[in-house]
PDB file of N, CA and C in Angstrom:
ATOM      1  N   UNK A   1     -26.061  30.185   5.109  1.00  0.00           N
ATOM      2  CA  UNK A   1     -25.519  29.199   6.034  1.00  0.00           C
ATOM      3  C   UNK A   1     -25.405  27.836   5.350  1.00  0.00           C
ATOM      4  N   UNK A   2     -26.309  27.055   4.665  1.00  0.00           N
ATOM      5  CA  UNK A   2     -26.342  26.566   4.021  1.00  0.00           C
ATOM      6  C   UNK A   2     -25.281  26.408   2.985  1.00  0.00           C
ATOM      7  N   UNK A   3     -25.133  27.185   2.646  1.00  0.00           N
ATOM      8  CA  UNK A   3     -23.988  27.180   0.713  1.00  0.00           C
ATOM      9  C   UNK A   3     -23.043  27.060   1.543  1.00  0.00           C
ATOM     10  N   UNK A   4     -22.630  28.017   2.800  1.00  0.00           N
ATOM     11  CA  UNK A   4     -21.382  27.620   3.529  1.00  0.00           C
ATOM     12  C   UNK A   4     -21.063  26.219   3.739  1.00  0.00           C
ATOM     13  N   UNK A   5     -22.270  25.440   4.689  1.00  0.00           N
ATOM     14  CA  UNK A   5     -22.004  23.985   5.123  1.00  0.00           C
ATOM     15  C   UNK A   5     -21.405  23.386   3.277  1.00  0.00           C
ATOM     16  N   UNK A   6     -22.160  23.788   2.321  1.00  0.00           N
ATOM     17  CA  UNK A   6     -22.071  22.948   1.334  1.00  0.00           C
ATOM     18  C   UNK A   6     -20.382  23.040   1.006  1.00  0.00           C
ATOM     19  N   UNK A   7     -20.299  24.066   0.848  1.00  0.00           N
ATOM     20  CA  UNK A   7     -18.666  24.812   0.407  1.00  0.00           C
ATOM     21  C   UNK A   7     -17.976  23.624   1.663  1.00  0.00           C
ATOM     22  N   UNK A   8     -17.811  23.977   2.425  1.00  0.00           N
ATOM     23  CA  UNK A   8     -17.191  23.182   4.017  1.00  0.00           C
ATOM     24  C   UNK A   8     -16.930  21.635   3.578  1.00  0.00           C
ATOM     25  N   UNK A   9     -18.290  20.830   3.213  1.00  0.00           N
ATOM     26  CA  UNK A   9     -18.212  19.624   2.771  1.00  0.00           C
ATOM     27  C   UNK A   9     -17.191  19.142   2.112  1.00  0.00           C
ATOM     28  N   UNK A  10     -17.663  20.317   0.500  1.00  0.00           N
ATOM     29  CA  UNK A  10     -16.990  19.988  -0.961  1.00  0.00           C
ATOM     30  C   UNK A  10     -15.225  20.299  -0.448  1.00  0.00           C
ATOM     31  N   UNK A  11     -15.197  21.024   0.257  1.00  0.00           N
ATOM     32  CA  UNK A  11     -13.658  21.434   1.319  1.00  0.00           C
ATOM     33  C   UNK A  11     -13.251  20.324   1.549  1.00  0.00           C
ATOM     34  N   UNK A  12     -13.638  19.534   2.372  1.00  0.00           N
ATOM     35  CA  UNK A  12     -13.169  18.741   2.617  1.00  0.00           C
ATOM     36  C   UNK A  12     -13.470  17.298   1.851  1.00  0.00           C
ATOM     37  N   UNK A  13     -14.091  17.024   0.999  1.00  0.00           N
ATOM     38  CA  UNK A  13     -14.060  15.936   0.150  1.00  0.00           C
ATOM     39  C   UNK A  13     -13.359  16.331  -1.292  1.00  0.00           C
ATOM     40  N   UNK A  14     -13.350  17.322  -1.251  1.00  0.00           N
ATOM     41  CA  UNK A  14     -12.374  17.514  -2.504  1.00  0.00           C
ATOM     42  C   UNK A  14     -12.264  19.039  -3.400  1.00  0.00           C
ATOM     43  N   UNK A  15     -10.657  19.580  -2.414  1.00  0.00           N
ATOM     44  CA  UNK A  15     -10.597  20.805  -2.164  1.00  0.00           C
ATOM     45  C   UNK A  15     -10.568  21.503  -3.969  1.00  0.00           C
ATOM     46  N   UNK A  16     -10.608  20.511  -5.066  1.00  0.00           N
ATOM     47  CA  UNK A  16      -9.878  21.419  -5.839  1.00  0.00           C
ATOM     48  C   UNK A  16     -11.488  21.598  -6.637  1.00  0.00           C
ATOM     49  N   UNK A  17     -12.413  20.594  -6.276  1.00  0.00           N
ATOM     50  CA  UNK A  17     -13.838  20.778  -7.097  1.00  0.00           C
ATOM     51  C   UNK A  17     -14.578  22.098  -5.970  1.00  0.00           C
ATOM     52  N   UNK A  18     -14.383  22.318  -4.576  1.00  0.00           N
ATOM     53  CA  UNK A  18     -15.195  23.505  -3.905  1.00  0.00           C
ATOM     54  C   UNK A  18     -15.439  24.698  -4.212  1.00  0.00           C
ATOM     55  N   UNK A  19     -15.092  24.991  -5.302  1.00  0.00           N
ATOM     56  CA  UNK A  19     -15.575  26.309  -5.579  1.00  0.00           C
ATOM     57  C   UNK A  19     -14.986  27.242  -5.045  1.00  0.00           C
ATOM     58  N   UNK A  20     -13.039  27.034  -5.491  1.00  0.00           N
ATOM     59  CA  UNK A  20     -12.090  27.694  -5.304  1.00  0.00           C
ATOM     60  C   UNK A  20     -11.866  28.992  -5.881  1.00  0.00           C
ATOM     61  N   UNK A  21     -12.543  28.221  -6.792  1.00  0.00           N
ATOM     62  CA  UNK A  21     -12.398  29.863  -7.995  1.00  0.00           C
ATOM     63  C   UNK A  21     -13.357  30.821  -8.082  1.00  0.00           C
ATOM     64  N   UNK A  22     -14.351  30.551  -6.681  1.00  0.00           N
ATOM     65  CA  UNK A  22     -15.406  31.517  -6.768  1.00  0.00           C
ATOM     66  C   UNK A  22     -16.729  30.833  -7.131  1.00  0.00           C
ATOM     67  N   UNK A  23     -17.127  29.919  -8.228  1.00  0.00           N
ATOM     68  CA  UNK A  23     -17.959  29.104  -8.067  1.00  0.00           C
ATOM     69  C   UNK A  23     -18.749  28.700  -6.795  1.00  0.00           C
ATOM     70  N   UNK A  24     -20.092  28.906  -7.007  1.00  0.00           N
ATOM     71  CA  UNK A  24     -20.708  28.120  -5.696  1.00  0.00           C
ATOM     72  C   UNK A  24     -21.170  26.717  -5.757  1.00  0.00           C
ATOM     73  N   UNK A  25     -20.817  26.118  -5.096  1.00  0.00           N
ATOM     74  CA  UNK A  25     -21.248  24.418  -4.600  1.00  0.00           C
ATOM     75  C   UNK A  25     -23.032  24.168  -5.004  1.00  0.00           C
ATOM     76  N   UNK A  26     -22.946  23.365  -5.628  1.00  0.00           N
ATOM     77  CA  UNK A  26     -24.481  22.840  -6.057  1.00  0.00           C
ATOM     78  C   UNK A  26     -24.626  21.462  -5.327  1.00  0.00           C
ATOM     79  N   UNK A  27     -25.911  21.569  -4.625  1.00  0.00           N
ATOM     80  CA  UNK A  27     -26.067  20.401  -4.014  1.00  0.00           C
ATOM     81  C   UNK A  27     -25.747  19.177  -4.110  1.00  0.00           C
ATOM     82  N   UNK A  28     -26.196  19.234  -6.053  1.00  0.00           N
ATOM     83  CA  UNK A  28     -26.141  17.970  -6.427  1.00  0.00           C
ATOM     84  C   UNK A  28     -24.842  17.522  -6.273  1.00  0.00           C
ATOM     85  N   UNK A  29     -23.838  18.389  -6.454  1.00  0.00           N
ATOM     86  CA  UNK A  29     -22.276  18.240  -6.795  1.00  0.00           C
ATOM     87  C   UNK A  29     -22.219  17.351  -5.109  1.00  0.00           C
ATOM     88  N   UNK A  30     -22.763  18.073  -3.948  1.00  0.00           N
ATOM     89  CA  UNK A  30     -22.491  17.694  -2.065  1.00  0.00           C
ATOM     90  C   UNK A  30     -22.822  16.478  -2.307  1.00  0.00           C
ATOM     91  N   UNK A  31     -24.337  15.890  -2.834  1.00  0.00           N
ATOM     92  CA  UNK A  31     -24.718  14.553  -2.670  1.00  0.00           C
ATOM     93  C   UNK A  31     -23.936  13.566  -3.544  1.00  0.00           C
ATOM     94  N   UNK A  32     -23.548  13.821  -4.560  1.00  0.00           N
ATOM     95  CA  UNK A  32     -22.692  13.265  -5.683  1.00  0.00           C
ATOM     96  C   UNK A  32     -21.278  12.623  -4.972  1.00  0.00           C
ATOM     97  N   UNK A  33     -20.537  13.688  -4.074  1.00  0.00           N
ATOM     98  CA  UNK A  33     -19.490  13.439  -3.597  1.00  0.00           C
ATOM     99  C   UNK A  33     -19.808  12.460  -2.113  1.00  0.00           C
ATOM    100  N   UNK A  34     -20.819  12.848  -1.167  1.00  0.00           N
ATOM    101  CA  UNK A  34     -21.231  11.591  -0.700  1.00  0.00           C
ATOM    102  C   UNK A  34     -21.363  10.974  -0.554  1.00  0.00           C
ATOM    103  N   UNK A  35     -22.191  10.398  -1.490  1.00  0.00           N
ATOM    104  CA  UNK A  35     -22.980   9.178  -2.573  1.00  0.00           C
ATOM    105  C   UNK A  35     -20.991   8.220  -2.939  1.00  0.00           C
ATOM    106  N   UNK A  36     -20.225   8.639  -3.350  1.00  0.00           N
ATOM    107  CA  UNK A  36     -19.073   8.508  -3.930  1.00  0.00           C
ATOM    108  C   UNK A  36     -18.136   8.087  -2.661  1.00  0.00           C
ATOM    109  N   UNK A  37     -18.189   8.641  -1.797  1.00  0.00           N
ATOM    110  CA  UNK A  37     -17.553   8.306  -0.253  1.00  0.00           C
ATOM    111  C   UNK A  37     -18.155   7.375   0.344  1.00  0.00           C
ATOM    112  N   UNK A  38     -19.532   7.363   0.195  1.00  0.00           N
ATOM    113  CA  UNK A  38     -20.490   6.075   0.708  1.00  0.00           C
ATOM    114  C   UNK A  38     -19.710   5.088  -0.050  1.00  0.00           C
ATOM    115  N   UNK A  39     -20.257   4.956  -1.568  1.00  0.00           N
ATOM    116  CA  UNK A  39     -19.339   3.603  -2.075  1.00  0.00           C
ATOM    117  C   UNK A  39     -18.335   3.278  -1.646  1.00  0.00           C
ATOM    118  N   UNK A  40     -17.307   4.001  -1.565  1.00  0.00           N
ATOM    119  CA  UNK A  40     -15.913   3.861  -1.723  1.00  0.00           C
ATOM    120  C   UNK A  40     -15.626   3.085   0.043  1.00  0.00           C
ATOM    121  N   UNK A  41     -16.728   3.435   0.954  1.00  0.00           N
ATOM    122  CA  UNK A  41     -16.496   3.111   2.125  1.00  0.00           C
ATOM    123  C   UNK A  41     -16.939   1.524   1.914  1.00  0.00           C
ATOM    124  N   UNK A  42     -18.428   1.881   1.507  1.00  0.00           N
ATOM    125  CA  UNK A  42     -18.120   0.032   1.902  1.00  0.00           C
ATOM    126  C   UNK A  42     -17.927  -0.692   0.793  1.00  0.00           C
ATOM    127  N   UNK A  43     -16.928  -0.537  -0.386  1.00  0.00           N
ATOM    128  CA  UNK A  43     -15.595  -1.231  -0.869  1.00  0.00           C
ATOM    129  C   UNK A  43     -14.742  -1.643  -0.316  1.00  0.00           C
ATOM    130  N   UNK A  44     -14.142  -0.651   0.973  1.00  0.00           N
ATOM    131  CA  UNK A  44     -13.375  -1.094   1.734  1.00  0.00           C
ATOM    132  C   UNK A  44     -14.033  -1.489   2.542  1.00  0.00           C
ATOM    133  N   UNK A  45     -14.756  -1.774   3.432  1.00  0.00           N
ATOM    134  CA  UNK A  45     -15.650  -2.627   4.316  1.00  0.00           C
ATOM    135  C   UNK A  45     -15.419  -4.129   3.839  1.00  0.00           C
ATOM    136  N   UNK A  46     -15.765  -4.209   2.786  1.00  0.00           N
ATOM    137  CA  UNK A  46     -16.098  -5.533   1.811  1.00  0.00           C
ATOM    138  C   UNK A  46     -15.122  -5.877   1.640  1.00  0.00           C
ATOM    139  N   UNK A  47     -13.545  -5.069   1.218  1.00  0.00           N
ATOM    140  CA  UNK A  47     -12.597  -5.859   0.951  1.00  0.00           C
ATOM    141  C   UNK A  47     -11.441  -6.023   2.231  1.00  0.00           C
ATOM    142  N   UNK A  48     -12.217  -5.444   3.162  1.00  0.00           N
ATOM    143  CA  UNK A  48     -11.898  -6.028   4.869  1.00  0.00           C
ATOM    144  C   UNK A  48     -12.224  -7.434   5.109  1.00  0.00           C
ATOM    145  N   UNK A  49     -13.136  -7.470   4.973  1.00  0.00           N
ATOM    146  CA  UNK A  49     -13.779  -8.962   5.231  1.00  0.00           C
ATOM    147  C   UNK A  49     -13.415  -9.887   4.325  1.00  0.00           C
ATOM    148  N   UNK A  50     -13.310  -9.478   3.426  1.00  0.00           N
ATOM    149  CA  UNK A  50     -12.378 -10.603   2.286  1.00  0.00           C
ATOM    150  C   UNK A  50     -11.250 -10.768   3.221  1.00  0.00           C
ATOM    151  N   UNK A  51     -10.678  -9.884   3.196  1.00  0.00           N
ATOM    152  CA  UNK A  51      -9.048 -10.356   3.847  1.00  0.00           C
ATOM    153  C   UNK A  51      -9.164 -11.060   5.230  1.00  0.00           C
ATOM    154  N   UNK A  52     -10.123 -10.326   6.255  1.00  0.00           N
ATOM    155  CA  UNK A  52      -9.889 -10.998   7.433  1.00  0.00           C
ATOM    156  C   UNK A  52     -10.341 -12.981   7.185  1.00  0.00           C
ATOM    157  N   UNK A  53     -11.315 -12.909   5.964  1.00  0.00           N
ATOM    158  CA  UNK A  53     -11.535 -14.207   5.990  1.00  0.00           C
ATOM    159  C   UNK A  53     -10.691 -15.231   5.374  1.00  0.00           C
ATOM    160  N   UNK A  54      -9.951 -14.378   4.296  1.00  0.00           N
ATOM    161  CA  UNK A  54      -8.586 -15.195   3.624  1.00  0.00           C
ATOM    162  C   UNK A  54      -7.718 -15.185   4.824  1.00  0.00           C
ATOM    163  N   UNK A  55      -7.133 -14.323   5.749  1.00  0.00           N
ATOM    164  CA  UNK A  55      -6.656 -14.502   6.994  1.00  0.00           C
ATOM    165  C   UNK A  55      -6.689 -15.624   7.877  1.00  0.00           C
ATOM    166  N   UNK A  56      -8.019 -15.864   7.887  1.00  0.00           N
ATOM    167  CA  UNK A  56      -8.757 -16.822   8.951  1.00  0.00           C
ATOM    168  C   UNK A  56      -8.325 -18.185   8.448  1.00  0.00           C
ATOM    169  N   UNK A  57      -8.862 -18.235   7.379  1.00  0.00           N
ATOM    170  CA  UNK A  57      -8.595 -19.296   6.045  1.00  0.00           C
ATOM    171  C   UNK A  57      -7.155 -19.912   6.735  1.00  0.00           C
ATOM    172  N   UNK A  58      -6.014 -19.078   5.907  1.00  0.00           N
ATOM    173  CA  UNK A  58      -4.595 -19.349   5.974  1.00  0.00           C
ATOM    174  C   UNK A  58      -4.011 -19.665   7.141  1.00  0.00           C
ATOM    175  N   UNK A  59      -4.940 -18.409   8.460  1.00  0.00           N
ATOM    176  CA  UNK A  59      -4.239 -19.462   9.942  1.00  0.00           C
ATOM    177  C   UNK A  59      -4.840 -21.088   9.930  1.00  0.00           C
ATOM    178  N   UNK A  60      -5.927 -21.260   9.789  1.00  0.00           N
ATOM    179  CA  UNK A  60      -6.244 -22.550   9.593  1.00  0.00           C
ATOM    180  C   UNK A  60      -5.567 -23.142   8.828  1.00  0.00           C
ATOM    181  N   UNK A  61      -5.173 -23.176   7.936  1.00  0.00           N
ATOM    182  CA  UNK A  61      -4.209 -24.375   7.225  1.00  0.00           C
ATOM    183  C   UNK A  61      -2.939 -24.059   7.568  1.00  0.00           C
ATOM    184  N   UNK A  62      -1.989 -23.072   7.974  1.00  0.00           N
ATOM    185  CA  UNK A  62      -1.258 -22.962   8.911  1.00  0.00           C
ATOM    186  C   UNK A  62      -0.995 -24.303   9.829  1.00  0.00           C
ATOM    187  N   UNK A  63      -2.212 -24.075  10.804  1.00  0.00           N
ATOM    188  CA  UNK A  63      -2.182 -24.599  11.727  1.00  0.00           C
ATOM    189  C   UNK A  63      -2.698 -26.659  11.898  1.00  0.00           C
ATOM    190  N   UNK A  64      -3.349 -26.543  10.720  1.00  0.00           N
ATOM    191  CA  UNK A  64      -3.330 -27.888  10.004  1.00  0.00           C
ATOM    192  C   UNK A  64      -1.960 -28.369   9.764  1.00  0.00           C
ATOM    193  N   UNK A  65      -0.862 -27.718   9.117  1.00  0.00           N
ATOM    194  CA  UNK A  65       0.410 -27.743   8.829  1.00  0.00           C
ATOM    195  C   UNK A  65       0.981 -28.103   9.969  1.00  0.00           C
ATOM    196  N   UNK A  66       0.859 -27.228  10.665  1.00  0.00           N
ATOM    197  CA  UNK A  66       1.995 -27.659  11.567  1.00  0.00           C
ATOM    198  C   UNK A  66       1.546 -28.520  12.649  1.00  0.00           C
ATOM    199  N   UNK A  67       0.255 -29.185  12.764  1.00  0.00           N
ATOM    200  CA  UNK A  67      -0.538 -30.335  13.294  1.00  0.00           C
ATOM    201  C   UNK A  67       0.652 -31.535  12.803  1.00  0.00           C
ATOM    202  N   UNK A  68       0.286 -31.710  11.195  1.00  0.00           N
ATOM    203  CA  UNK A  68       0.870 -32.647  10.425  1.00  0.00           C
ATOM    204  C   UNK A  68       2.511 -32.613  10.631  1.00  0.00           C
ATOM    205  N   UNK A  69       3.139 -31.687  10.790  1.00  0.00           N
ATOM    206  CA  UNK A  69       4.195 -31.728  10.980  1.00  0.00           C
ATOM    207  C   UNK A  69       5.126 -32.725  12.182  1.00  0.00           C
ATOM    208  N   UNK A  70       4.190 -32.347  13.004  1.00  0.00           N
ATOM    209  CA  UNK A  70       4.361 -32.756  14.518  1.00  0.00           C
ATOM    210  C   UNK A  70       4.187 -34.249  14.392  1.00  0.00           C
ATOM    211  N   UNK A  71       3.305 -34.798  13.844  1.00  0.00           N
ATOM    212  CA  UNK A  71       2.596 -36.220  13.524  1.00  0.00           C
ATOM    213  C   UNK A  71       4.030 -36.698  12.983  1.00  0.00           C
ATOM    214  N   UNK A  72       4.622 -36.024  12.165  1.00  0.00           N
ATOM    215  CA  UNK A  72       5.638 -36.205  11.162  1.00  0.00           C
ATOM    216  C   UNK A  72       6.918 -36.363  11.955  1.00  0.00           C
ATOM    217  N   UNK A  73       7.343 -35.728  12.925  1.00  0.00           N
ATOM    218  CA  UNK A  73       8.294 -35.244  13.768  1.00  0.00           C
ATOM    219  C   UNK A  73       7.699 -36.942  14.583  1.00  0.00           C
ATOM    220  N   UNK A  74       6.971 -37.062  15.103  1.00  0.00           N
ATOM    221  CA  UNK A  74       6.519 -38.020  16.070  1.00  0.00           C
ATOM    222  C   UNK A  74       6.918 -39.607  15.504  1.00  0.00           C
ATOM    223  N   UNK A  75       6.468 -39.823  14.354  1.00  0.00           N
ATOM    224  CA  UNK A  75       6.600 -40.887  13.532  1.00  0.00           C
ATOM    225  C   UNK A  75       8.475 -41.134  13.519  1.00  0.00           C
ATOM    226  N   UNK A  76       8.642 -39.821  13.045  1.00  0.00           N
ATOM    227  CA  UNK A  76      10.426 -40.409  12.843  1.00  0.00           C
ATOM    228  C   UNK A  76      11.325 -40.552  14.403  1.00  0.00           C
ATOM    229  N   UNK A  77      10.766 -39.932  15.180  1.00  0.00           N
ATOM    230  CA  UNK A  77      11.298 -39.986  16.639  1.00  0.00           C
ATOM    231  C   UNK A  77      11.006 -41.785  17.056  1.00  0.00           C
ATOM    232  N   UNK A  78      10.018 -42.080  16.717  1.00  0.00           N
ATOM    233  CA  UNK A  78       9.603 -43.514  16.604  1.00  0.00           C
ATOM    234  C   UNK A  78      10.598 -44.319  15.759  1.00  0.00           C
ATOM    235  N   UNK A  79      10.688 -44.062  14.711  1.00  0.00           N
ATOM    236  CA  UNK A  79      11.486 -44.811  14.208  1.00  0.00           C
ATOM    237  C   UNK A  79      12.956 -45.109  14.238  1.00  0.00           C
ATOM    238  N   UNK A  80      13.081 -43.877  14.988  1.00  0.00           N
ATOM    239  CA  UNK A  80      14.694 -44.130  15.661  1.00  0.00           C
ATOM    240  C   UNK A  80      14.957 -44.930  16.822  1.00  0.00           C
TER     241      UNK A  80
END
Protein backbone atom coordinates (compact mmCIF):
# COMPACT_ATOMS: atom_id res chain seq x y z
CA UNK A 1 0.00 0.00 0.00
CA UNK A 2 2.61 2.06 0.76
CA UNK A 3 5.02 1.74 -2.55
CA UNK A 4 1.59 2.35 -4.22
CA UNK A 5 0.93 5.83 -2.34
CA UNK A 6 4.73 6.37 -3.18
CA UNK A 7 4.37 5.41 -7.03
CA UNK A 8 0.87 7.78 -6.95
CA UNK A 9 2.99 10.76 -5.57
CA UNK A 10 6.14 10.32 -7.90
CA UNK A 11 2.84 10.11 -10.63
CA UNK A 12 1.99 12.96 -10.08
CA UNK A 13 5.08 15.12 -9.36
CA UNK A 14 6.86 13.76 -12.07
CA UNK A 15 5.46 11.14 -14.37
CA UNK A 16 8.64 10.33 -16.27
CA UNK A 17 10.98 9.72 -12.84
CA UNK A 18 7.80 7.11 -11.24
CA UNK A 19 8.96 4.14 -12.03
CA UNK A 20 7.53 3.79 -15.49
CA UNK A 21 9.75 1.33 -16.51
CA UNK A 22 9.06 -0.93 -13.73
CA UNK A 23 11.41 0.53 -11.21
CA UNK A 24 10.06 1.00 -7.72
CA UNK A 25 9.86 4.51 -6.05
CA UNK A 26 12.38 4.97 -3.13
CA UNK A 27 11.31 7.11 -0.50
CA UNK A 28 14.07 9.13 -0.60
CA UNK A 29 13.36 9.89 -4.35
CA UNK A 30 9.04 10.89 -2.61
CA UNK A 31 10.78 13.22 -0.01
CA UNK A 32 13.35 14.65 -2.50
CA UNK A 33 10.51 15.60 -4.88
CA UNK A 34 8.56 17.22 -1.98
CA UNK A 35 11.25 18.84 -0.37
CA UNK A 36 11.64 20.38 -4.24
CA UNK A 37 7.80 21.41 -4.50
CA UNK A 38 8.07 22.85 -0.99
CA UNK A 39 10.87 25.21 -2.32
CA UNK A 40 9.60 25.93 -5.45
CA UNK A 41 6.25 26.93 -3.59
CA UNK A 42 7.46 29.41 -1.45
CA UNK A 43 9.66 30.98 -4.33
CA UNK A 44 6.59 31.76 -5.64
CA UNK A 45 5.03 32.90 -2.41
CA UNK A 46 8.06 35.26 -2.08
CA UNK A 47 8.03 36.43 -5.51
CA UNK A 48 4.17 37.23 -4.94
CA UNK A 49 4.86 39.56 -2.42
CA UNK A 50 7.60 41.18 -4.23
CA UNK A 51 5.20 42.02 -6.90
CA UNK A 52 2.15 42.82 -4.90
CA UNK A 53 4.54 45.27 -3.08
CA UNK A 54 6.20 46.75 -6.30
CA UNK A 55 2.38 47.00 -7.23
CA UNK A 56 1.51 48.86 -4.17
CA UNK A 57 4.68 50.94 -4.63
CA UNK A 58 3.72 52.07 -8.34
CA UNK A 59 -0.11 52.73 -7.46
CA UNK A 60 1.32 55.09 -5.00
CA UNK A 61 3.37 57.12 -7.18
CA UNK A 62 0.75 56.77 -9.73
CA UNK A 63 -1.37 58.40 -7.66
CA UNK A 64 1.17 61.03 -6.36
CA UNK A 65 1.28 61.78 -10.21
CA UNK A 66 -1.74 62.44 -10.88
CA UNK A 67 -2.21 64.51 -7.41
CA UNK A 68 0.57 66.77 -9.04
CA UNK A 69 -0.99 66.86 -12.17
CA UNK A 70 -4.19 68.29 -11.03
CA UNK A 71 -2.14 71.01 -8.90
CA UNK A 72 -0.70 71.55 -12.43
CA UNK A 73 -4.04 71.66 -14.33
CA UNK A 74 -5.24 74.09 -11.36
CA UNK A 75 -2.31 76.56 -11.54
CA UNK A 76 -2.75 77.06 -15.40
CA UNK A 77 -6.65 77.33 -15.17
CA UNK A 78 -5.51 80.24 -12.81
CA UNK A 79 -3.49 81.71 -14.97
CA UNK A 80 -5.83 82.10 -17.67
Amino acid sequence: QLESFKTQVMQVCSPSAAGSTGESVTEQQVIEKVRQISDENQQSHEREKSLQEELCSRLAKEKEVSADIEVFKNSLQKLQ
